[in-house]
C-alpha atoms as a PDB file:
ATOM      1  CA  UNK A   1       0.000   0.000   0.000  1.00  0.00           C
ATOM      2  CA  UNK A   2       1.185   3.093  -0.861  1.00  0.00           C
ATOM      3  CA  UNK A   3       1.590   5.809   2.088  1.00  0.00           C
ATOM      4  CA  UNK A   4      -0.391   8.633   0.413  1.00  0.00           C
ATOM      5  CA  UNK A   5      -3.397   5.944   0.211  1.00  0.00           C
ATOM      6  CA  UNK A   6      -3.426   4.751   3.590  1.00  0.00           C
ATOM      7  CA  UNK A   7      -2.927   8.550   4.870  1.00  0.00           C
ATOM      8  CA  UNK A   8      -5.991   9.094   3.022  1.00  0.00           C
ATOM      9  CA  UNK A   9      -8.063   6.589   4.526  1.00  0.00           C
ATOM     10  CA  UNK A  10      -6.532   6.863   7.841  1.00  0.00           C
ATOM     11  CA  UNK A  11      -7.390  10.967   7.853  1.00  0.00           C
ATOM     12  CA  UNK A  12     -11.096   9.566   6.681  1.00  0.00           C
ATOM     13  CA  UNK A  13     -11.482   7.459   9.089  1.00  0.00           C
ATOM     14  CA  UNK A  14     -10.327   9.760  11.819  1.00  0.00           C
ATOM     15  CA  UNK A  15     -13.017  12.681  10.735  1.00  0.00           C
ATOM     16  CA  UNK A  16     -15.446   9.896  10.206  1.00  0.00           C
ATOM     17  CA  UNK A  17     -14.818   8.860  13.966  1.00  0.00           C
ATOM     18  CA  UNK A  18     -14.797  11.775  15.043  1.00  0.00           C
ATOM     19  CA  UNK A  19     -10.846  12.071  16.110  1.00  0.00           C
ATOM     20  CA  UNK A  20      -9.920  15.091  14.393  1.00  0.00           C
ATOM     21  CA  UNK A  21      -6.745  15.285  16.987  1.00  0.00           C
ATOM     22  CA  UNK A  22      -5.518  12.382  15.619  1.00  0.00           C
ATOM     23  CA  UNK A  23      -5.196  13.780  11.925  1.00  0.00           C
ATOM     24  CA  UNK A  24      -1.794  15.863  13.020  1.00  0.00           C
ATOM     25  CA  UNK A  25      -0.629  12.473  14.270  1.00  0.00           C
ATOM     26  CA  UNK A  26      -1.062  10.309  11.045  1.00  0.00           C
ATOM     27  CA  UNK A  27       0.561  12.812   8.570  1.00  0.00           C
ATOM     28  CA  UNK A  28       3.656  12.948  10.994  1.00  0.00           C
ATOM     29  CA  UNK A  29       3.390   9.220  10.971  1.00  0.00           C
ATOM     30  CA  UNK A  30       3.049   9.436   7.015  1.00  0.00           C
ATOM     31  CA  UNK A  31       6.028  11.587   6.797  1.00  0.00           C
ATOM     32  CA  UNK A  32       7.787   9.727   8.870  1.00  0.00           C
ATOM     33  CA  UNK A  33       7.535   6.627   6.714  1.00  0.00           C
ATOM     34  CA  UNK A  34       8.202   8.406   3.528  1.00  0.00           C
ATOM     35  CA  UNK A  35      11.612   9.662   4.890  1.00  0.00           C
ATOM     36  CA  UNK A  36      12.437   6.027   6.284  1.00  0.00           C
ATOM     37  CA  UNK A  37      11.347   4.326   2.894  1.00  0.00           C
ATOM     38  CA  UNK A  38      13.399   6.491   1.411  1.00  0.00           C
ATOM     39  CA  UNK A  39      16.749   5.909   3.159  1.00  0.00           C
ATOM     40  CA  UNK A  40      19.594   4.471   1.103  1.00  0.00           C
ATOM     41  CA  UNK A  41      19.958   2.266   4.129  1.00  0.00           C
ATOM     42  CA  UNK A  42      17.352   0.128   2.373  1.00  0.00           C
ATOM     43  CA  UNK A  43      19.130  -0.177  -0.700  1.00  0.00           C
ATOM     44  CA  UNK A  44      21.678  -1.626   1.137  1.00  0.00           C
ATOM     45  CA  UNK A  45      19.796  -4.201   3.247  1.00  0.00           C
ATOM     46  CA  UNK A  46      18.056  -5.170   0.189  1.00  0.00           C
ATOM     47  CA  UNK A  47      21.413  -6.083  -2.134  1.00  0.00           C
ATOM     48  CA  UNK A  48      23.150  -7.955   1.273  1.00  0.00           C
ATOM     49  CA  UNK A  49      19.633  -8.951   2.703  1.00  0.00           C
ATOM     50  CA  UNK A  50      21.056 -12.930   1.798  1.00  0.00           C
ATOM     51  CA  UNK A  51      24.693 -12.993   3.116  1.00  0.00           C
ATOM     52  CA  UNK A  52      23.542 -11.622   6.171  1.00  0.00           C
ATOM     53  CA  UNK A  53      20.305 -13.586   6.804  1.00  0.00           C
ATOM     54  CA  UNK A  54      22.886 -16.480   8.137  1.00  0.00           C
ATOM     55  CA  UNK A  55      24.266 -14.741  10.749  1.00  0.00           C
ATOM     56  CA  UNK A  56      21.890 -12.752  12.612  1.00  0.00           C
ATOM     57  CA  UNK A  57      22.966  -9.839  15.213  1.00  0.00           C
ATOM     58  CA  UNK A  58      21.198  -9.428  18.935  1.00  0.00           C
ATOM     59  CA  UNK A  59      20.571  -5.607  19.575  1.00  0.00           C
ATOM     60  CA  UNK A  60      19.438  -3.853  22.620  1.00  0.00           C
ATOM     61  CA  UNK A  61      19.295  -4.380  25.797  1.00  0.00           C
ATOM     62  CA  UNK A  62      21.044  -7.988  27.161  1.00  0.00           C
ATOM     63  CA  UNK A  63      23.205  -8.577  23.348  1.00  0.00           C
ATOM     64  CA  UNK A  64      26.527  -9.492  24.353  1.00  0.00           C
ATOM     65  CA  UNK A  65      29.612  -7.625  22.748  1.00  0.00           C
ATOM     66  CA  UNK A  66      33.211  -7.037  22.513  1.00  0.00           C
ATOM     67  CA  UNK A  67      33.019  -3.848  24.192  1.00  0.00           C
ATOM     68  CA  UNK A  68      31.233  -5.480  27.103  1.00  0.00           C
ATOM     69  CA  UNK A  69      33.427  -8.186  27.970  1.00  0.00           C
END
């Protein structure tokens, strides 16, 4: 789905709902997607999406790493 469609029938949905507040909140949330689709971040997990699909990496809280130990 594209992001200009769903804003569309997410801003609808909102009026029809009566949660006109919320219509601030889903274009942020629209542009926010747009910016992160466009990232060339994705271009690169895309073309090396298979090499590293073997060896996965633990983030966040409770991943071990070198700088740890």
């Amino acid at each position: 789905m594209k992001v200009q469609s769903w804003l569309e029938s997410a801003l609808a949905d909102a009026e029809a709902r009566g949660l006109l507040d919320l219509k601030p909140l889903l274009r942020t949330l629209a542009d926010a997607t747009t910016l992160l689709r466009r990232a060339d971040w994705n271009e690169d997990a895309e073309r090396g999406g298979e090499q590293n699909a073997a060896a996965p990496r633990q983030r966040g809280p409770g991943a071990s790493s070198d700088a740890q130990r």
